[in-house]
Protein backbone atom coordinates (compact mmCIF):
# COMPACT_ATOMS: atom_id res chain seq x y z
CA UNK A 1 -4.73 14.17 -25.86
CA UNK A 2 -2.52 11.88 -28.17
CA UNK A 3 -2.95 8.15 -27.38
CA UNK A 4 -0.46 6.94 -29.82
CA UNK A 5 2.87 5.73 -29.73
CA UNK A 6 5.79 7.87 -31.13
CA UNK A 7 8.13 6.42 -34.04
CA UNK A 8 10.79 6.54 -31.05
CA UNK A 9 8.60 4.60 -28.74
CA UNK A 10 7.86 1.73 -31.06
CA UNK A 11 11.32 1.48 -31.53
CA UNK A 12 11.96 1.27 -27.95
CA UNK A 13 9.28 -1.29 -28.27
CA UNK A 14 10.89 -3.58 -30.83
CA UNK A 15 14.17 -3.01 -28.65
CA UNK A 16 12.78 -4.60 -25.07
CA UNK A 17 10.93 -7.70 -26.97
CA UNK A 18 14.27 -8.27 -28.82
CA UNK A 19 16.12 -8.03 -25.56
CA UNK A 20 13.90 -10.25 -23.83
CA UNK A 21 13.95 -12.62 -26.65
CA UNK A 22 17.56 -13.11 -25.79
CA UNK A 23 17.62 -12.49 -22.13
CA UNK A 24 15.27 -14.60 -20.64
CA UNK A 25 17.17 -17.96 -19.32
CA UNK A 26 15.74 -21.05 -20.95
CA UNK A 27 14.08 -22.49 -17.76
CA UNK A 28 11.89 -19.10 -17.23
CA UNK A 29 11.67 -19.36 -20.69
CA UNK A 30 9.72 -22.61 -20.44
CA UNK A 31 7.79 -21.69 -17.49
CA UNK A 32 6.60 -18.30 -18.90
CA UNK A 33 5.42 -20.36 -22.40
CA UNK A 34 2.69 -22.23 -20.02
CA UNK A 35 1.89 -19.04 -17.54
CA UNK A 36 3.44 -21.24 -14.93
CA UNK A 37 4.52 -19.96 -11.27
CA UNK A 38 7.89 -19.02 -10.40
CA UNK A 39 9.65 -20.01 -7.26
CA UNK A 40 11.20 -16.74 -5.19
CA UNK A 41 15.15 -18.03 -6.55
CA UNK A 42 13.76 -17.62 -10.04
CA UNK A 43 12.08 -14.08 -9.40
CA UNK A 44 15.26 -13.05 -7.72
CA UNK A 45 17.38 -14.49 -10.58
CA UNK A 46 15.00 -11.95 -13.09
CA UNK A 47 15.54 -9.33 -10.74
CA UNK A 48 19.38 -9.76 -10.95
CA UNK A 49 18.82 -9.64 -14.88
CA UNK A 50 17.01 -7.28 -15.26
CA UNK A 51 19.11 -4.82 -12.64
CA UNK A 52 22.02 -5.53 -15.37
CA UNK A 53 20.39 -3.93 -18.13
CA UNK A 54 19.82 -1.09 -16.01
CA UNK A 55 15.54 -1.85 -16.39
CA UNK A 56 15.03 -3.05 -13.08
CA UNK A 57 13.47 0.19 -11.78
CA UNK A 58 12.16 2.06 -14.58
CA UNK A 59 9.86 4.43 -13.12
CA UNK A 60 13.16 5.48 -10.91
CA UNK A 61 14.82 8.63 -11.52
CA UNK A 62 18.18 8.61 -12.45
CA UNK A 63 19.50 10.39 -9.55
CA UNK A 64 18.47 6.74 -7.70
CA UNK A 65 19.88 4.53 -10.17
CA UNK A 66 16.71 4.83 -12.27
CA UNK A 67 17.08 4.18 -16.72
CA UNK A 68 15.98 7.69 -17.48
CA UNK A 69 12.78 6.43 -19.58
CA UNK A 70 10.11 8.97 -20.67
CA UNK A 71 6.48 7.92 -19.07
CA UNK A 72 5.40 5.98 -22.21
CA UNK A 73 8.51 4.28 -22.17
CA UNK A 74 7.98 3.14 -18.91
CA UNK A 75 4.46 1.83 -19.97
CA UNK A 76 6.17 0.31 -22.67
CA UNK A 77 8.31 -2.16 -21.24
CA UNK A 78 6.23 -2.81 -18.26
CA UNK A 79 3.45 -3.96 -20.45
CA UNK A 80 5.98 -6.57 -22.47
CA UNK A 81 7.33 -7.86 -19.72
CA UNK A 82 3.87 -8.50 -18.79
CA UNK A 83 2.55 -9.91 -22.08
CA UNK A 84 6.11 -12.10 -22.25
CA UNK A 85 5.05 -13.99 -19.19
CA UNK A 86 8.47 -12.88 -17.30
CA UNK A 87 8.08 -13.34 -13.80
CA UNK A 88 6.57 -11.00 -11.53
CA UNK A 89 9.37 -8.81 -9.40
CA UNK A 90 8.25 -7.84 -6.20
CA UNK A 91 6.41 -4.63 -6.03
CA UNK A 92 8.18 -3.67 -2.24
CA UNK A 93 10.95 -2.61 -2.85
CA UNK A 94 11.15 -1.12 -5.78
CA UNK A 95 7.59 0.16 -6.28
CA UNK A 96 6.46 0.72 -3.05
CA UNK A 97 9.51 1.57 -0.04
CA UNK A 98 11.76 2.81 -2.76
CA UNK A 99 9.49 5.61 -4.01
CA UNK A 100 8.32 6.36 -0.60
CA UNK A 101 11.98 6.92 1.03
CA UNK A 102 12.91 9.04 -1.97
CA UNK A 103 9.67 11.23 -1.59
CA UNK A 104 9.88 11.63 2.21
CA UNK A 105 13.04 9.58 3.09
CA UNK A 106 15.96 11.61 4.58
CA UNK A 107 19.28 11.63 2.80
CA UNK A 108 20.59 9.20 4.69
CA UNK A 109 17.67 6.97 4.53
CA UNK A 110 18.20 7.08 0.71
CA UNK A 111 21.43 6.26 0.44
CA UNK A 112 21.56 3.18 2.92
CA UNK A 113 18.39 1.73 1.44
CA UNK A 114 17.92 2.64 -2.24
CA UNK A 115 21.01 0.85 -3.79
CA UNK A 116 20.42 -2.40 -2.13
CA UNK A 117 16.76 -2.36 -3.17
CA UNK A 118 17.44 -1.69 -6.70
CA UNK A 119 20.65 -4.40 -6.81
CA UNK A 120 17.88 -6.87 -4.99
CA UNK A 121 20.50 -7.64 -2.07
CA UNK A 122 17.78 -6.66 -0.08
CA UNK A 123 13.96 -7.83 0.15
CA UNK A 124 11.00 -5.96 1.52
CA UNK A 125 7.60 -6.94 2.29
CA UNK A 126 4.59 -4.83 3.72
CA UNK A 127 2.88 -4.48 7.07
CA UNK A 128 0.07 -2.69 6.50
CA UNK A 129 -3.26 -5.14 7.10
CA UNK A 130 -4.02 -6.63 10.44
CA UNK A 131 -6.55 -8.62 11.99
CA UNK A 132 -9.30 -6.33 12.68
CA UNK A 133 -7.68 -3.81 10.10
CA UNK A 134 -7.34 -4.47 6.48
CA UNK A 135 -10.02 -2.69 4.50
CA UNK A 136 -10.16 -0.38 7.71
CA UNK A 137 -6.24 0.25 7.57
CA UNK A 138 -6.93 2.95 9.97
CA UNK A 139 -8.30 0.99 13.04
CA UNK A 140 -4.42 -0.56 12.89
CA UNK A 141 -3.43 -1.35 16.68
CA UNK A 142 0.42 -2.32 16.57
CA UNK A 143 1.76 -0.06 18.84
CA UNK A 144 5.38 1.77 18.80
CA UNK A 145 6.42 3.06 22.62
CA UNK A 146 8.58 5.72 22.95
CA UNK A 147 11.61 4.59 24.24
CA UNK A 148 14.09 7.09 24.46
CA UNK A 149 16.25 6.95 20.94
CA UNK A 150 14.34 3.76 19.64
CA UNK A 151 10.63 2.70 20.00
CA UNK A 152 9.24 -0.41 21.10
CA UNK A 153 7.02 -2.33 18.47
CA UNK A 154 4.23 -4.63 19.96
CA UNK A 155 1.26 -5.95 17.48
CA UNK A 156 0.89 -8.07 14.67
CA UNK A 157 0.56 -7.63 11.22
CA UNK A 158 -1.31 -10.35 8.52
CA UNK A 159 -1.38 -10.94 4.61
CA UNK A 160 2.27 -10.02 4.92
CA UNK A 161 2.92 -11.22 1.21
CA UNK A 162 6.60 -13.20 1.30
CA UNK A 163 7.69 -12.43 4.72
CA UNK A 164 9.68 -15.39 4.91
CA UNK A 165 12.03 -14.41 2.21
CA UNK A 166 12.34 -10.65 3.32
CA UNK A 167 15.36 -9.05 4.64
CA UNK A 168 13.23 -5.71 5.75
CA UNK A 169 9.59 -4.62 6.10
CA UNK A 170 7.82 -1.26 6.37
CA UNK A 171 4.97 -0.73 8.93
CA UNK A 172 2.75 1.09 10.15
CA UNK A 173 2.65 1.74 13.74
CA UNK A 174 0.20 4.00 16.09
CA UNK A 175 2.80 6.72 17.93
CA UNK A 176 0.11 8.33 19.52
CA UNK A 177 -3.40 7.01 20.70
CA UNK A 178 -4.96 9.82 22.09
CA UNK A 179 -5.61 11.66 18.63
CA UNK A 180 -8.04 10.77 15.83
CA UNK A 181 -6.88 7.23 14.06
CA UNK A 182 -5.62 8.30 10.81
CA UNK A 183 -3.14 11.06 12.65
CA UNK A 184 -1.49 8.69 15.35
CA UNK A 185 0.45 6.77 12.73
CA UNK A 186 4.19 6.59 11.46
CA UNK A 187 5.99 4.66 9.08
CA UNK A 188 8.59 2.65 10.08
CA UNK A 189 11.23 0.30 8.70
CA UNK A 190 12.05 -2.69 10.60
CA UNK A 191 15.05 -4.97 9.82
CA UNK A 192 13.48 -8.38 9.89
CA UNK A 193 16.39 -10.15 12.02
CA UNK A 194 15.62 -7.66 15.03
CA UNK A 195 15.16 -10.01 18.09
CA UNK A 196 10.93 -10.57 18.31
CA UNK A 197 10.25 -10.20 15.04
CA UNK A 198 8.42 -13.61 13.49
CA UNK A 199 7.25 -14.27 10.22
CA UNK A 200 5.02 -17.58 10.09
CA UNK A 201 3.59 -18.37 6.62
CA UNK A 202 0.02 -19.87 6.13
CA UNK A 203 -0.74 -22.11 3.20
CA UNK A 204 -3.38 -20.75 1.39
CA UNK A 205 -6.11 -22.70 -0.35
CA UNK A 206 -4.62 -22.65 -3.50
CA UNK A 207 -1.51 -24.70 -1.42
CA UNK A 208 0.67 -21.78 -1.68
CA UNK A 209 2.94 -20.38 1.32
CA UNK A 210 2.49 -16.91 -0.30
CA UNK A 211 1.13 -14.73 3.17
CA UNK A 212 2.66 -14.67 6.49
CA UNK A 213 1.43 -13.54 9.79
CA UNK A 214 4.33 -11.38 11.42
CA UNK A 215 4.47 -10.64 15.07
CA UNK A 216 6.52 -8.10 16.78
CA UNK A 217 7.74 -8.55 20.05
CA UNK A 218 9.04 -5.81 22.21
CA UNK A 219 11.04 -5.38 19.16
CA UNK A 220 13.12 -2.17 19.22
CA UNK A 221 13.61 0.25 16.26
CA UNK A 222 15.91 2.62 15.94
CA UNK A 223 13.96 6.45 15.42
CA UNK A 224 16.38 7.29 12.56
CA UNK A 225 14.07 4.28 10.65
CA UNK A 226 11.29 6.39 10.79
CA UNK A 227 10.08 7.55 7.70
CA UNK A 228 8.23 10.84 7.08
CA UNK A 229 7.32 13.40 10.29
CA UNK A 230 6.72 11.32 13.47
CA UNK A 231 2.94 10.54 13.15
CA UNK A 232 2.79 11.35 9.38
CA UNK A 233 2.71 7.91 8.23
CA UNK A 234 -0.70 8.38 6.94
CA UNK A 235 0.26 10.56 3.95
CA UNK A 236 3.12 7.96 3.65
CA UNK A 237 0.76 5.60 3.32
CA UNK A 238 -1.64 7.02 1.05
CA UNK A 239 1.31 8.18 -1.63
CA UNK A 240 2.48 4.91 -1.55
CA UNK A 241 -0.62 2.91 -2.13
CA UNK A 242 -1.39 5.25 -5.22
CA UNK A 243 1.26 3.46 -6.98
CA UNK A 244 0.14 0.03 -5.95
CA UNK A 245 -3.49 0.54 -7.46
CA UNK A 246 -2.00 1.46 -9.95
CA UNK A 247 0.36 -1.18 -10.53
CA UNK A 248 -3.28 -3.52 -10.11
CA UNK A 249 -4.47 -2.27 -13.20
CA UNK A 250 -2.06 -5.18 -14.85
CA UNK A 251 -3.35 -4.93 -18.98
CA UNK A 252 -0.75 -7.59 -19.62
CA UNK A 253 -1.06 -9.95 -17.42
CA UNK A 254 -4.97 -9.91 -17.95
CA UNK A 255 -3.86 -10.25 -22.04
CA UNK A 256 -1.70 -13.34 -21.63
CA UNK A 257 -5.10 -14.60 -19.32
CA UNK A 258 -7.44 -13.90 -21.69
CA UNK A 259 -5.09 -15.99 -24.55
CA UNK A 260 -4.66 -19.15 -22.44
CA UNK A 261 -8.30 -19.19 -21.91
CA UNK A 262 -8.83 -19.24 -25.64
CA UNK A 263 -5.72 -22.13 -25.80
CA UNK A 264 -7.85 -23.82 -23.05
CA UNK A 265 -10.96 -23.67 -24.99
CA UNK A 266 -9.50 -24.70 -28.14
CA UNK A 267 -7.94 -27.92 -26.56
CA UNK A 268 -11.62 -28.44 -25.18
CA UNK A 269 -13.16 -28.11 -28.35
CA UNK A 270 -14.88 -24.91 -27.35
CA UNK A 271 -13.53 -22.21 -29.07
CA UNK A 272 -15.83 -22.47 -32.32
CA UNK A 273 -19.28 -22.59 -29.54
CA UNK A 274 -21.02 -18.98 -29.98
CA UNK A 275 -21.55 -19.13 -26.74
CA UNK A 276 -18.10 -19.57 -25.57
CA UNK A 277 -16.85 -17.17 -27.88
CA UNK A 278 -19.44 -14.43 -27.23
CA UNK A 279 -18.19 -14.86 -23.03
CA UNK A 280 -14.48 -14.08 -24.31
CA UNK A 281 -15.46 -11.62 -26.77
CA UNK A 282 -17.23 -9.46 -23.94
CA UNK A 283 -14.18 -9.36 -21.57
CA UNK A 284 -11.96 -8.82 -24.21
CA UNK A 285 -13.97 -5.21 -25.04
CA UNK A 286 -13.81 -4.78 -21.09
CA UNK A 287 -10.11 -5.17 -21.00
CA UNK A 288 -10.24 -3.11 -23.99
CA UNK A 289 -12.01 -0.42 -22.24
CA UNK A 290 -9.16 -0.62 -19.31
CA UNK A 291 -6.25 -0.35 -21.78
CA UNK A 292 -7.60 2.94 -22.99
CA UNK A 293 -8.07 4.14 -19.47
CA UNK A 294 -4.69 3.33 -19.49
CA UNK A 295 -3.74 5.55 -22.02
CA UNK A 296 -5.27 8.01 -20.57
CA UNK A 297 -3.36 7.56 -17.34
CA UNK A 298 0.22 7.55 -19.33
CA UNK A 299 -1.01 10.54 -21.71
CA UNK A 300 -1.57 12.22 -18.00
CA UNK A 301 1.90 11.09 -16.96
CA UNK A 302 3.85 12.22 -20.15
CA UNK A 303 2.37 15.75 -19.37
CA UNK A 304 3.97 15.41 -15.45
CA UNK A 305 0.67 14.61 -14.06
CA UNK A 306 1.08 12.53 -10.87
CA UNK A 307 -1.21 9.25 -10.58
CA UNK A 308 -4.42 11.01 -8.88
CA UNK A 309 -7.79 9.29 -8.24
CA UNK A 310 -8.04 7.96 -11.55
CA UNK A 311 -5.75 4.89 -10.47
CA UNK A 312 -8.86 4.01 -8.04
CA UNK A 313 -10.23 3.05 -11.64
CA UNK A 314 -7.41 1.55 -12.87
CA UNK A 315 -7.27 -0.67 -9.80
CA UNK A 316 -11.01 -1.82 -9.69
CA UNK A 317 -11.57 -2.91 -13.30
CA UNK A 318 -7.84 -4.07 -13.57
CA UNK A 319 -8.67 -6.57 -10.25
CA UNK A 320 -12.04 -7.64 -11.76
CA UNK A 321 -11.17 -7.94 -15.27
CA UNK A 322 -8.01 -10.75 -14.25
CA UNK A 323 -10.44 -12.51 -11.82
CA UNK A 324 -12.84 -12.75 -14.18
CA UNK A 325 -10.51 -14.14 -16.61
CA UNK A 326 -9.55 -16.93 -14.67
CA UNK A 327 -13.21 -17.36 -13.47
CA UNK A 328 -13.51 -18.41 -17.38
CA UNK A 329 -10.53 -20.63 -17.93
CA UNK A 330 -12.09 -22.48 -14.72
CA UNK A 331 -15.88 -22.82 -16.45
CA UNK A 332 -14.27 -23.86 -19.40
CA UNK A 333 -11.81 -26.33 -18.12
CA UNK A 334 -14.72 -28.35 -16.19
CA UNK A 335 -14.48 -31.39 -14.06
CA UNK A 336 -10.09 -30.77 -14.75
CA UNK A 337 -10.80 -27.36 -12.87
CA UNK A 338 -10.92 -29.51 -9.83
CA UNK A 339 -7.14 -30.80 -10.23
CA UNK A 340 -5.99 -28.02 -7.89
CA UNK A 341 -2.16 -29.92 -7.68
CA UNK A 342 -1.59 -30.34 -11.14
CA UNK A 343 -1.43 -34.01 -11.04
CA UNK A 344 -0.12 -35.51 -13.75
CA UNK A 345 -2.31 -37.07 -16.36
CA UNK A 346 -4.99 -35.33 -14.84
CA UNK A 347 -4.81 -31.78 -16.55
CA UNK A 348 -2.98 -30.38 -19.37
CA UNK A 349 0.39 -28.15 -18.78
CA UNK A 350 -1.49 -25.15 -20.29
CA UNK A 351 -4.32 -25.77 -17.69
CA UNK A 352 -1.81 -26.11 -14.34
CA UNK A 353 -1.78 -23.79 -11.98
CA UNK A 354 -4.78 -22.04 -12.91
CA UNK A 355 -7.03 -23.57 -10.35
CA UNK A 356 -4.29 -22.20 -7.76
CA UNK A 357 -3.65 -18.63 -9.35
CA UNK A 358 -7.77 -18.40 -9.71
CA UNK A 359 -8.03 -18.94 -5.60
CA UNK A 360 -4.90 -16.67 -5.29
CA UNK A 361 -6.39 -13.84 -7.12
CA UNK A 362 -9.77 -13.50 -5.52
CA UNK A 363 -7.99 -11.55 -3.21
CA UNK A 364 -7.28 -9.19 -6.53
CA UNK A 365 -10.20 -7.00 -5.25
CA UNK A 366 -9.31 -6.62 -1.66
CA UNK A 367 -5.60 -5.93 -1.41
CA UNK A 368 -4.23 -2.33 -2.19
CA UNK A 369 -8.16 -1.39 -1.20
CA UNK A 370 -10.91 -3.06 -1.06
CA UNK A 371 -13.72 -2.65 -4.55
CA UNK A 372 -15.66 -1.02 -1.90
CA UNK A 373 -13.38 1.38 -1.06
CA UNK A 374 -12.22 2.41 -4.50
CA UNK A 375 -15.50 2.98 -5.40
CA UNK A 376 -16.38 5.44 -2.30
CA UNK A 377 -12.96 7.57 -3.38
CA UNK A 378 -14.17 7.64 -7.25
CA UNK A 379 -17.56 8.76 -6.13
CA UNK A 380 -16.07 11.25 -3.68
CA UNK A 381 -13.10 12.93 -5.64
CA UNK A 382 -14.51 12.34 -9.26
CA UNK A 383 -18.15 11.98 -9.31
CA UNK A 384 -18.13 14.44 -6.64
CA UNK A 385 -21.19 13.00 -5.00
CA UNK A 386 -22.82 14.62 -1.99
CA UNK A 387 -21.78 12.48 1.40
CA UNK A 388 -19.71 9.74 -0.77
């Protein structure tokens, strides 16, 4: 198995960090240089930028508007974008819907949904988790009544990430109670102007609007909007959230962490203390460790090999190795790890928003499955332990 890159690929390499070098506007720009957190206008405004050079969607195929980029090509540009701080596009639409209407999507389904997730005219969020069903996705109680050529959606869904900005969610419903749980669901899309559908947002502790609850209403959705066999939404589901752990694993993103802890502790005065060092030094070999699982994954890819189990890995180190990183900058920032605002004079620019995106992320480990769960699937379908 070759783990290197190609003469090709690190061309393709110097191309995207040459592009971005000229592509990113000046106020992301300035935001990015400081890790800071982008407002929904800016992440749109990337989106729109990065649908013009055609990179929006680049694990797409080209029949859907996708670049046509080889697996480690792919890898390659998601990981700069990642270690050039550019802001975060949301996963979806276009890694999460989008693959799941081409896979099981009808044709029609494809063509009135795909282009306007790609162009980002339209925005999706997810409505998986409820209360009383997150880790347990399968005890989910929103109901969809048959109702002659629509059903009726009744329920409420939680940790619905953005709702307030979305155009569109997908759900999933329970079509039929009187089988086992995980065969009594479908898949639905739900345009999120139908009459009793409401998306109220929650501030978070780290005084972000980030999560909505979303209730539904007698809220009536057309059957052509379901996706997949009526009360197949389970192997929907579990397709789709094989790309999101995936997706988790985030090397980059737990890089540029990693470096503005070591900024932090230099401002500090920390960064020459053995014992400071010796903490970064350890989950720097971790991360390390998860880059070359990585490879693996991509080396698995470039032969055709669909994301399998593996990704449960990918996911669970990927989750603990970012919230660990921010556990650090907060030790090492101190008494200013308090200053959860970012008021001014209080902490650096280079230490704002870390207080916030540490809270934020200690949900890393329990969204797209719980560490609990990943763990039972590795021990199940690669350990192949007995009762796992």
């Amino acid at each position: 198995m070759d783990l290197s890159f190609s003469p090709d690929d690190l061309r393709f390499r110097d191309e995207v960090r040459s592009w971005l070098g000229d592509a990113m506007p000046a106020g992301i720009r300035a935001k990015a240089e400081v890790d800071a957190h982008f407002e929904m206008e800016e992440v749109m405004q990337w989106h729109r930028i990065l649908y013009g050079k055609g990179w929006v969607a680049p694990h797409w195929p080209t029949k859907f508007g996708g670049p046509g980029l080889s697996a480690t090509q792919r890898f390659i540009l998601t990981e700069e974008l990642e270690l050039a701080g550019a802001p975060s596009l949301s996963p979806f639409g276009l890694s999460m819907v989008g693959p799941a209407i081409m896979q099981f999507g009808t044709p029609e389904q494809q063509q009135r949904f795909l282009p306007k997730i790609l162009s980002g005219d339209e925005v999706w969020c997810q409505g998986y988790s409820e209360p009383g069903a997150g880790s347990d996705l399968a005890s989910l109680r929103t109901t969809a009544t048959d109702d002659g050529d629509a059903f009726v959606l009744n329920g409420q869904k939680t940790w619905t990430t953005y709702a307030q900005y979305a155009d569109w969610i997908f759900c999933l419903v329970r079509t039929d109670g009187s089988v086992k749980k995980q065969a009594g669901i479908s898949f639905v899309l739900v345009d999120m102007r139908t009459p009793g559908v409401e998306a109220r947002p929650m501030l978070t502790i780290g005084h972000t609007p980030a999560f909505c609850d979303t209730f539904f209403e007698n809220v009536r959705v057309p059957k052509t909007q379901v996706v997949g066999p009526l009360h197949g939404g389970w192997t929907v589901a579990k397709a789709l959230l094989g790309h999101e752990r995936t997706l988790i694993a985030a090397v980059g993103h737990s890089q540029r962490a990693i470096r503005r802890v070591k900024r932090i502790a230099a401002a500090h005065g920390l960064l020459d203390d053995l014992a400071w060092r010796s903490r970064i030094a350890r989950l720097e070999i971790q991360l390390e460790a998860l880059q070359m699982a990585n490879y693996r994954t991509l080396a698995g890819a470039a032969l055709g090999h669909a994301p399998g189990p593996e990704s449960s890995i990918l996911k669970l180190r990927g989750s603990e190795i970012f919230q660990r990183a921010f556990e650090l900058a907060m030790d090492v920032m101190g008494p200013d790890a308090l200053a959860w605002f970012n008021q001014p004079g209080v902490v650096s620019e280079l230490e704002q928003s870390v207080a916030s995106t540490y809270c934020y992320n200690r949900a890393t480990t329990i969204y797209g499955g719980s560490s609990e769960i990943q763990k039972n699937i590795i021990a199940k379908l690669i350990l192949g332990l007995p009762g796992a």
